[in-house]
PDB file of N, CA and C in Angstrom:
ATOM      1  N   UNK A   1      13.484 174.055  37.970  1.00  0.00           N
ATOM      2  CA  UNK A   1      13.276 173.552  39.313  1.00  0.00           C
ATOM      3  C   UNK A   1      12.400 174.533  40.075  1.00  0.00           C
ATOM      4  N   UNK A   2      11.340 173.867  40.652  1.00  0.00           N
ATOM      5  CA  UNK A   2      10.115 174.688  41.246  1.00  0.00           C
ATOM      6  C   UNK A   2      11.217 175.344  42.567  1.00  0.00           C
ATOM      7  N   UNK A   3      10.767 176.506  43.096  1.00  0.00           N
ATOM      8  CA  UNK A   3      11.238 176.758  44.815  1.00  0.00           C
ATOM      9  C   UNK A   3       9.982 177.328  45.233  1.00  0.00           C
ATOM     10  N   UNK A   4       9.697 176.401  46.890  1.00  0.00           N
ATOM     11  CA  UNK A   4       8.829 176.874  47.531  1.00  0.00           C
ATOM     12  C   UNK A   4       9.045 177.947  48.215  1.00  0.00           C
ATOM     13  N   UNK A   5       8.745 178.843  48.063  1.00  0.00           N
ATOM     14  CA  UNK A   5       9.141 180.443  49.040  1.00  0.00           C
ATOM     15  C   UNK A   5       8.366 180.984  50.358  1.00  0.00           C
ATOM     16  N   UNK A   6       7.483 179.551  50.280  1.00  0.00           N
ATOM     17  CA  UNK A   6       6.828 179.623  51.841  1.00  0.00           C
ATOM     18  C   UNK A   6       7.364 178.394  52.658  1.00  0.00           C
ATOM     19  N   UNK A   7       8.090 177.820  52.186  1.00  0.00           N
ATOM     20  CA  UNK A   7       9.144 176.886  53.362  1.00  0.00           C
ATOM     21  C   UNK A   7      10.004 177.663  54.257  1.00  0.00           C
ATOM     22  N   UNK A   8       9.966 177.116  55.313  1.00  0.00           N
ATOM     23  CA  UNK A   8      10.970 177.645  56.098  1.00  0.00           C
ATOM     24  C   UNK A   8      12.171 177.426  55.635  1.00  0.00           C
ATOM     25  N   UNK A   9      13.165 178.638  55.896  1.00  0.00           N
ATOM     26  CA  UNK A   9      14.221 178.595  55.242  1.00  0.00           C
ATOM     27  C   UNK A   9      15.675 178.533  56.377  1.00  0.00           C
ATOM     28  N   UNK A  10      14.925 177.782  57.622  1.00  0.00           N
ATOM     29  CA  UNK A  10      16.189 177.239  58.577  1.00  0.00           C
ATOM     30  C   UNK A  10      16.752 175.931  58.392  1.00  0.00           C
ATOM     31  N   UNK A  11      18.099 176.116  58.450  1.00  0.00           N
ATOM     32  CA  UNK A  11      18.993 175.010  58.033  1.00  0.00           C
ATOM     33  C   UNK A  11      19.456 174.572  59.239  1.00  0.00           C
ATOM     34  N   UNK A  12      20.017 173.861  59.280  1.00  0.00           N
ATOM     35  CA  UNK A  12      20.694 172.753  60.612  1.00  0.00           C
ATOM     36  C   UNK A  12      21.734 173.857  61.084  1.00  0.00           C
ATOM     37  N   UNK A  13      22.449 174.569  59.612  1.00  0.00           N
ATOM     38  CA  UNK A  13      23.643 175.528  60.076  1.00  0.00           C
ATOM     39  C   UNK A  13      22.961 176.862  61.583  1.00  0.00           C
ATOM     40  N   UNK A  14      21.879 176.898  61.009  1.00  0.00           N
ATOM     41  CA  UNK A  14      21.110 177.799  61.767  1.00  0.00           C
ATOM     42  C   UNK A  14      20.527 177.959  63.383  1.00  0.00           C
ATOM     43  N   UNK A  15      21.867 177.590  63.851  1.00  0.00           N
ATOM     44  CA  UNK A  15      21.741 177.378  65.166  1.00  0.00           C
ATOM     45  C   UNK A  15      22.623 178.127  66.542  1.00  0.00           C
ATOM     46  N   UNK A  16      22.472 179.327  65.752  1.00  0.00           N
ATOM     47  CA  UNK A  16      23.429 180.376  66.108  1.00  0.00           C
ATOM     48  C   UNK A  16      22.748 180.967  67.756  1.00  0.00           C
ATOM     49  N   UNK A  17      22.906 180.861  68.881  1.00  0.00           N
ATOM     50  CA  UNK A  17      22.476 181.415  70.104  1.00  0.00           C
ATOM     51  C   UNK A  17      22.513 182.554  70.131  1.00  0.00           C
ATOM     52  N   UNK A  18      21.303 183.053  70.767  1.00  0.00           N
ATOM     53  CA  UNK A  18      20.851 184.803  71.117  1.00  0.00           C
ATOM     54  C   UNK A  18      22.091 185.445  71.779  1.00  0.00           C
ATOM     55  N   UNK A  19      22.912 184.949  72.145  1.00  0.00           N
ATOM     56  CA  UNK A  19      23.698 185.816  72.740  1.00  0.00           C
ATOM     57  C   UNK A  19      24.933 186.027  71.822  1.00  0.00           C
ATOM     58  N   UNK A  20      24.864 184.799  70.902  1.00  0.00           N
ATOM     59  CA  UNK A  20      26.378 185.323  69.922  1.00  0.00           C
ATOM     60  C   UNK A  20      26.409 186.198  69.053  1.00  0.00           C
ATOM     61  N   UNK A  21      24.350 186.356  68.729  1.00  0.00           N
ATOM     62  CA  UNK A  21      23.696 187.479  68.031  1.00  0.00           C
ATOM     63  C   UNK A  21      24.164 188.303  68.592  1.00  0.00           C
ATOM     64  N   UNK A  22      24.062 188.954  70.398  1.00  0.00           N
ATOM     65  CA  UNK A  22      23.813 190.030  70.211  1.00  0.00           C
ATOM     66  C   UNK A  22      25.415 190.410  70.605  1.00  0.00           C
ATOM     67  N   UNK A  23      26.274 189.697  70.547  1.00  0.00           N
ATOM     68  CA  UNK A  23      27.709 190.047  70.685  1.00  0.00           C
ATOM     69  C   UNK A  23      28.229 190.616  69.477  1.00  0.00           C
ATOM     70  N   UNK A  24      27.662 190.534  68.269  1.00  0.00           N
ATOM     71  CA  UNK A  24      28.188 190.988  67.236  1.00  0.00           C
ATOM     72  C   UNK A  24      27.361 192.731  66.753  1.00  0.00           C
ATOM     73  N   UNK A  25      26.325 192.746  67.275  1.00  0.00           N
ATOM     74  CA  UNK A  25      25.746 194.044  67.482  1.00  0.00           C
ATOM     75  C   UNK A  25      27.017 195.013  67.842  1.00  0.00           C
ATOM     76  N   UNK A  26      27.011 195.924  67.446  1.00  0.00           N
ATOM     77  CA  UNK A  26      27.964 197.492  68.167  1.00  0.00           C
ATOM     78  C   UNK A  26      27.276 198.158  69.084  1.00  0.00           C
ATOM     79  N   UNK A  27      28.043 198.146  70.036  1.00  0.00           N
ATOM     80  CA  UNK A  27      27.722 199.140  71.311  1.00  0.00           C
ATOM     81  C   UNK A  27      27.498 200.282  70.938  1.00  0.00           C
ATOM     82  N   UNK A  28      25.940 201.251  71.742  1.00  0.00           N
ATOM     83  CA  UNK A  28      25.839 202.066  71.167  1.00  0.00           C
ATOM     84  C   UNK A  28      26.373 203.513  71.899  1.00  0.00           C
ATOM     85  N   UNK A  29      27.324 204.028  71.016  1.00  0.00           N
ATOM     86  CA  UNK A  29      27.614 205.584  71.786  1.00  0.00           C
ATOM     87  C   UNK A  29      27.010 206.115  72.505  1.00  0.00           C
ATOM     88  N   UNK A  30      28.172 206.515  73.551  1.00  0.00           N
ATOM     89  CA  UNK A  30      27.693 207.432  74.775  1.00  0.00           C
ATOM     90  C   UNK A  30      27.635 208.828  74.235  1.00  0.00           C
ATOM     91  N   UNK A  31      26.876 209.633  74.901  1.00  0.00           N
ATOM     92  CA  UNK A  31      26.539 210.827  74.433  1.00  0.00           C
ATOM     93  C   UNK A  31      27.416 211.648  76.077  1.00  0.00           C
ATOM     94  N   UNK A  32      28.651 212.297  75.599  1.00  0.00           N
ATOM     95  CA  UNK A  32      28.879 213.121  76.968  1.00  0.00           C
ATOM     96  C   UNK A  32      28.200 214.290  77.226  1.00  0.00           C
ATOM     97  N   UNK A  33      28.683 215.348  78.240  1.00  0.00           N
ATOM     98  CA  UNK A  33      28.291 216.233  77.911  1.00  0.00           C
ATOM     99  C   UNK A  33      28.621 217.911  77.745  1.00  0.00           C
ATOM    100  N   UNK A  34      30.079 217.035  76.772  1.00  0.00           N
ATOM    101  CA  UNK A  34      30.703 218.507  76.582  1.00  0.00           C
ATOM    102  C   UNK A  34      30.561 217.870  74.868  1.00  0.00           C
ATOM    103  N   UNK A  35      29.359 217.901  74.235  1.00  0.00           N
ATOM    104  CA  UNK A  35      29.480 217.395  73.004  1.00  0.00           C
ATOM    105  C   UNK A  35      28.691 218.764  72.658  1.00  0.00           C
ATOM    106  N   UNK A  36      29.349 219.310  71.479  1.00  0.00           N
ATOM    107  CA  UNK A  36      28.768 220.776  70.989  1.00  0.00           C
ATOM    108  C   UNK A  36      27.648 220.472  70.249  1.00  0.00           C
ATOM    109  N   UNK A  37      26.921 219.505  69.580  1.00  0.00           N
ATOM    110  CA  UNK A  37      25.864 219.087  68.784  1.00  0.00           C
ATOM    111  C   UNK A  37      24.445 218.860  69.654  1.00  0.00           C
ATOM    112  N   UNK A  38      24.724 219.616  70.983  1.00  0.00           N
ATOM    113  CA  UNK A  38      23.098 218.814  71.885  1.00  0.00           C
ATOM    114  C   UNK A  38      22.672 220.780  72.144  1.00  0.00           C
ATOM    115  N   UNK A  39      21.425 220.144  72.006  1.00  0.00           N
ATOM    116  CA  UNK A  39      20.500 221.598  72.366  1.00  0.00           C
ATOM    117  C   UNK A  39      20.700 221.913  73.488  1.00  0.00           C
ATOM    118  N   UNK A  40      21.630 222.053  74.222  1.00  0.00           N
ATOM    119  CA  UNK A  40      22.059 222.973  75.308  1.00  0.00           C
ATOM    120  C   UNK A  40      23.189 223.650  75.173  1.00  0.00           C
ATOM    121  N   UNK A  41      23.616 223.377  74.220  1.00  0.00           N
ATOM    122  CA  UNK A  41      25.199 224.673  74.101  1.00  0.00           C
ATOM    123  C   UNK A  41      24.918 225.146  72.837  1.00  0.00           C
ATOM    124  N   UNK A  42      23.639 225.814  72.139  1.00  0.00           N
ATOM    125  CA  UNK A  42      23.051 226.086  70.969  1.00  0.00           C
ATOM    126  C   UNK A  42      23.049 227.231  71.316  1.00  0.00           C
ATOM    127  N   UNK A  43      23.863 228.586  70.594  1.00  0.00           N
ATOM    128  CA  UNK A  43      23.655 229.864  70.915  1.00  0.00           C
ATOM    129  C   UNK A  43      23.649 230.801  69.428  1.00  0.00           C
ATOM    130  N   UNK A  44      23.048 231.635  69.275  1.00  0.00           N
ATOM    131  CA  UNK A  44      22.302 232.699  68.127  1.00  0.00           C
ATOM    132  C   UNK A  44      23.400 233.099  67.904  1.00  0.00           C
ATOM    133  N   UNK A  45      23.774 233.403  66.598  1.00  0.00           N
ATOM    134  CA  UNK A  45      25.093 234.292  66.407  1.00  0.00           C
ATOM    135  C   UNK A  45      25.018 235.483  66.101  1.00  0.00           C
ATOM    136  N   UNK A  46      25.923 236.343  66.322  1.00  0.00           N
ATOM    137  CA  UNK A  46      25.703 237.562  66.169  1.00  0.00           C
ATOM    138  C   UNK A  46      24.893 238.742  65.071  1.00  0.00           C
ATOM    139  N   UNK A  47      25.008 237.841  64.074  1.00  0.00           N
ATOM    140  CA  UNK A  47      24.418 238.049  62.486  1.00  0.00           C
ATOM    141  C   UNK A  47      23.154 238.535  62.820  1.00  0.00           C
ATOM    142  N   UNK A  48      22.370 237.533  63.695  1.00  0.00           N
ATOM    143  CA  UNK A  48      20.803 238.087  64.047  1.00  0.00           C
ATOM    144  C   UNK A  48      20.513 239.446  64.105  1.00  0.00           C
ATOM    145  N   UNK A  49      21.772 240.124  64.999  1.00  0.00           N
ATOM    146  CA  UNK A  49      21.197 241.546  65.656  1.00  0.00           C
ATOM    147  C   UNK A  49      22.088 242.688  64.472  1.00  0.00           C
ATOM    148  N   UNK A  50      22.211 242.072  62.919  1.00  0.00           N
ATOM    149  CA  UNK A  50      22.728 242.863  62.361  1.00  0.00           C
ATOM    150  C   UNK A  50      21.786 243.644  61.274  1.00  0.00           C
ATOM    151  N   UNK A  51      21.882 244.898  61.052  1.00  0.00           N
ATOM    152  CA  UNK A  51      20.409 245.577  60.240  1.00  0.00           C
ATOM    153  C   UNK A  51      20.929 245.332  58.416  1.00  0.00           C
ATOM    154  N   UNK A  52      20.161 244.724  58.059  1.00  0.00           N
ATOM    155  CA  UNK A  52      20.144 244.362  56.598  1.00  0.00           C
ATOM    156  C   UNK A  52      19.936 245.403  55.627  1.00  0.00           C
ATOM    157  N   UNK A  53      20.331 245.601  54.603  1.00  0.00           N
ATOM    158  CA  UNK A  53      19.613 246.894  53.507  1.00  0.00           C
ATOM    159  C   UNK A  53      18.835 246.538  52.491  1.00  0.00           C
ATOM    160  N   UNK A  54      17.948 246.167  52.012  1.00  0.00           N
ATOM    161  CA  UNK A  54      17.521 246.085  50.625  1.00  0.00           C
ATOM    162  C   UNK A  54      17.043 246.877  50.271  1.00  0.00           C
ATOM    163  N   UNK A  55      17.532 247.078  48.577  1.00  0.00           N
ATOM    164  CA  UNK A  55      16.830 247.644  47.832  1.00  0.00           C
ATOM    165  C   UNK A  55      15.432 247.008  47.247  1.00  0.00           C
ATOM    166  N   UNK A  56      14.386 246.967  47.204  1.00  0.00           N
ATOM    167  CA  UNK A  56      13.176 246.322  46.667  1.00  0.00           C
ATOM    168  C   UNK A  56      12.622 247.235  45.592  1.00  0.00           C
ATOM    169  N   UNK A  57      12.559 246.658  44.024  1.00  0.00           N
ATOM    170  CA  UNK A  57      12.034 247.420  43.290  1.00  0.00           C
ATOM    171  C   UNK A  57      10.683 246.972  42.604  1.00  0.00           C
ATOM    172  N   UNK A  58       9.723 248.373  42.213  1.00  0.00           N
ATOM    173  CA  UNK A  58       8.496 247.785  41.430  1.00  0.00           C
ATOM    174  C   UNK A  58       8.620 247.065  40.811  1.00  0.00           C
ATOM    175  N   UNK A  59       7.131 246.483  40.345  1.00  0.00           N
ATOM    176  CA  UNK A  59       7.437 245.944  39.444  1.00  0.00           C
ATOM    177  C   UNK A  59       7.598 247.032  38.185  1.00  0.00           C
ATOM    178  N   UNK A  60       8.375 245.963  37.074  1.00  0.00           N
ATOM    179  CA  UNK A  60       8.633 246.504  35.880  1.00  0.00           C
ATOM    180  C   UNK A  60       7.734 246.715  34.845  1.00  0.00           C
ATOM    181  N   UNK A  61       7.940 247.619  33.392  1.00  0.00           N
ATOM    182  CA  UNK A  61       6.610 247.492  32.582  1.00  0.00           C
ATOM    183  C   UNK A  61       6.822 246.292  31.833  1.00  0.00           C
ATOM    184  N   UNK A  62       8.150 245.896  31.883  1.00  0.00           N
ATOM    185  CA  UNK A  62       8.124 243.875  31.044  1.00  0.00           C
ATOM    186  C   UNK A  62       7.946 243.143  31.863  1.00  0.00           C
ATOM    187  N   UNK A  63       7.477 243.459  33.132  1.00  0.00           N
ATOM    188  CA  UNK A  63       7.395 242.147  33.904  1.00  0.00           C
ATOM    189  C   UNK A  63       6.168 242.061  34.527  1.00  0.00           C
ATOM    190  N   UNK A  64       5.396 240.837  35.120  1.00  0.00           N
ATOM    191  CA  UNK A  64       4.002 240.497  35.486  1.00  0.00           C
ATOM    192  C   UNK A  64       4.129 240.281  36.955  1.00  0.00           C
ATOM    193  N   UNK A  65       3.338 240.038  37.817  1.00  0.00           N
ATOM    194  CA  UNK A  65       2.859 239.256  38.761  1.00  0.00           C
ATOM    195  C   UNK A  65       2.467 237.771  38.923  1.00  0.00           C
ATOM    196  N   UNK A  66       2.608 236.734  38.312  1.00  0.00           N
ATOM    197  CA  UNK A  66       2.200 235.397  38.568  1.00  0.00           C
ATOM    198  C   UNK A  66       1.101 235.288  39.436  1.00  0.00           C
ATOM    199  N   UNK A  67      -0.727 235.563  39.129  1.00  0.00           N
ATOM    200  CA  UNK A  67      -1.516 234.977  40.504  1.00  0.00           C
ATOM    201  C   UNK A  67      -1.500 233.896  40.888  1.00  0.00           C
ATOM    202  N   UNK A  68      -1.039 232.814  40.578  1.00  0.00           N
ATOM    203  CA  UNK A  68      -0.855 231.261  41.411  1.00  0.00           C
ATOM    204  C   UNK A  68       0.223 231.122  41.648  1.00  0.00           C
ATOM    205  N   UNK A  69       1.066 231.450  41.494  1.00  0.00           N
ATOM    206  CA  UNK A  69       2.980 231.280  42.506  1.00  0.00           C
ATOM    207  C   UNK A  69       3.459 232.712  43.424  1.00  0.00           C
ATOM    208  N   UNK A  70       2.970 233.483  42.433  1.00  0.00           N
ATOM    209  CA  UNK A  70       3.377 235.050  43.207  1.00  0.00           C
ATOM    210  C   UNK A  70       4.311 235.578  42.997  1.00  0.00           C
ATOM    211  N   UNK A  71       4.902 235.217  41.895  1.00  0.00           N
ATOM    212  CA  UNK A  71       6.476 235.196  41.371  1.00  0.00           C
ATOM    213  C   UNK A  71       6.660 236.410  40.292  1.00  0.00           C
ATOM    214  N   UNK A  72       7.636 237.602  40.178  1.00  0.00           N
ATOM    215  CA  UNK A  72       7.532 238.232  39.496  1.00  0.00           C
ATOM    216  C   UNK A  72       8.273 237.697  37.940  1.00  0.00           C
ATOM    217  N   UNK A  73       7.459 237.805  36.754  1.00  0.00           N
ATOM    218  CA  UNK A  73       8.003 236.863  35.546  1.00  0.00           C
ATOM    219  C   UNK A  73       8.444 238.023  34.776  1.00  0.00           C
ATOM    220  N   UNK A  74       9.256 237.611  33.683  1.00  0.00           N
ATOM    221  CA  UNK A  74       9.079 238.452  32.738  1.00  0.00           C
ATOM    222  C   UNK A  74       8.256 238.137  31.841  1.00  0.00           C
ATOM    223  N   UNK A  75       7.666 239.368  30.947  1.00  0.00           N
ATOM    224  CA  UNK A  75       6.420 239.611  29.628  1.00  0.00           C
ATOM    225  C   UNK A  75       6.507 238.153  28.988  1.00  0.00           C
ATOM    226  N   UNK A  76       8.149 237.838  28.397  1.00  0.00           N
ATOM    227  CA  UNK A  76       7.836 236.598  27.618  1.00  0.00           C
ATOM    228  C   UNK A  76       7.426 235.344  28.053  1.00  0.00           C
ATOM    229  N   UNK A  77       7.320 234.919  29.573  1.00  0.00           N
ATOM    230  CA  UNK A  77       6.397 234.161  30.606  1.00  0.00           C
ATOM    231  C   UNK A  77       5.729 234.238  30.302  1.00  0.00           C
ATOM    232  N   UNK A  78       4.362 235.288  30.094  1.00  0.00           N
ATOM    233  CA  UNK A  78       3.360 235.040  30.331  1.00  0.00           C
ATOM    234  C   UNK A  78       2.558 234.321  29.401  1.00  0.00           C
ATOM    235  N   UNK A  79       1.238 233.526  30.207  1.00  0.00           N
ATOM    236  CA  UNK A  79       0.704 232.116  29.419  1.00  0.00           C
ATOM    237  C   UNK A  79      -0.896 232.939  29.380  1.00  0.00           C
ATOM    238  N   UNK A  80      -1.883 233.493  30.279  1.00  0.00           N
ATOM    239  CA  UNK A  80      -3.138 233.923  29.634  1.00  0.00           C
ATOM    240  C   UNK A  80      -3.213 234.776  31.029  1.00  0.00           C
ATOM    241  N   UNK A  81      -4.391 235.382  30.899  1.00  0.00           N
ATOM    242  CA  UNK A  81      -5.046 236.191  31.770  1.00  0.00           C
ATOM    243  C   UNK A  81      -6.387 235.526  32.383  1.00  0.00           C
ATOM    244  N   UNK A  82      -6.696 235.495  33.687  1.00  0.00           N
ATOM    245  CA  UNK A  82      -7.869 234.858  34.444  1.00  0.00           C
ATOM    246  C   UNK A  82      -8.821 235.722  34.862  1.00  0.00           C
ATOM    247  N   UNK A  83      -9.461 235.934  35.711  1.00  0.00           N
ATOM    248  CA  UNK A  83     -10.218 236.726  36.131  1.00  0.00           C
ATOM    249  C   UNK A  83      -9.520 237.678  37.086  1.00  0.00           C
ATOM    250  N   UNK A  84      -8.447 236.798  37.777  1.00  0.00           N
ATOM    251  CA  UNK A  84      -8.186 237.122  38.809  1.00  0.00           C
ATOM    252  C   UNK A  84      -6.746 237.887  38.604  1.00  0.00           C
ATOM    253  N   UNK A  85      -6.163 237.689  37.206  1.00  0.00           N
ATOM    254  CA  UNK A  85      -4.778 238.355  36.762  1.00  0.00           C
ATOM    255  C   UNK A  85      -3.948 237.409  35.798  1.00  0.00           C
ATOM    256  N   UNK A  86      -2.888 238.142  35.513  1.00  0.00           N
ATOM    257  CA  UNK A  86      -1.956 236.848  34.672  1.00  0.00           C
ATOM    258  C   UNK A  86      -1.696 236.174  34.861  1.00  0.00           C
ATOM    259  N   UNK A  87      -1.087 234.674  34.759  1.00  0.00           N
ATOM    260  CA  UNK A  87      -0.448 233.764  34.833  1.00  0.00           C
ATOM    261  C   UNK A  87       0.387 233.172  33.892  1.00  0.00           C
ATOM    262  N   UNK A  88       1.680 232.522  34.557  1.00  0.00           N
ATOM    263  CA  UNK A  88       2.666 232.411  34.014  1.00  0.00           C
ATOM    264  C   UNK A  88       2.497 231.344  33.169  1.00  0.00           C
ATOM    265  N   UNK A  89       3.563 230.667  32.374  1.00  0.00           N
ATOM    266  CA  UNK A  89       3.438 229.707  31.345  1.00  0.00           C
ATOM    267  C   UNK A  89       3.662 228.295  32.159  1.00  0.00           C
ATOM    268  N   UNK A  90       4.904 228.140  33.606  1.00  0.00           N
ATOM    269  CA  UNK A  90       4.904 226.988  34.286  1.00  0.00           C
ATOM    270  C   UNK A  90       3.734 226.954  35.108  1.00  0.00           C
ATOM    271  N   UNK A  91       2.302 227.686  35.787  1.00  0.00           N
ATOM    272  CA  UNK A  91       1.488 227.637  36.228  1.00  0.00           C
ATOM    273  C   UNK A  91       0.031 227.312  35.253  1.00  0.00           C
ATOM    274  N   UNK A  92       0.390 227.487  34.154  1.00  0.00           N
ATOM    275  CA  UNK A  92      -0.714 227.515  32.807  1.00  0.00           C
ATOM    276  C   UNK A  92      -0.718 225.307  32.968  1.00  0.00           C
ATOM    277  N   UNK A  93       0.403 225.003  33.017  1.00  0.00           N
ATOM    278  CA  UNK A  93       0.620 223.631  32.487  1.00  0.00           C
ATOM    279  C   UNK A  93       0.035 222.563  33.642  1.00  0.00           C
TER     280      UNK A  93
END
């Protein structure tokens, strides 16, 4: 059986009034304004003003530089050498 899919597809049932539409809609939440989620009661926590330590080490003699990610790899990473330095084996592909 053929179906036309550019017929209109209103039925007699289809006689539902704009307003019974929009009675079934949900009212939309009030926003008060002792609600902790609004950018006015947004405050920095203390963590900010706390001094961090790292240790940061060279690089290693098994390990490379990545010139297209910047990523330090290890030796068995590495995929060829460019002009510009090594590159890794997921940047080679």
């Amino acid at each position: 059986m053929a179906t036309d899919y550019d017929a209109q597809r209103k039925n007699e049932d289809d006689t539902e009034s704009l307003e019974a539409i929009k009675e079934r809609i949900p009212a939309k939440p009030t926003i008060s304004d002792d609600d902790g989620d609004n950018a006015d009661s947004f405050s920095i926590p203390d963590v900010v003003n706390e001094e961090l330590e790292v240790v940061v080490l060279p690089v290693q003699e098994n390990e490379f530089t990545c010139v297209q990610c910047f990523l330090v790899k290890p030796q068995s990473q590495h995929a060829s050498k460019t002009k510009l330095g090594p590159v890794c084996i997921e940047c080679a592909h």
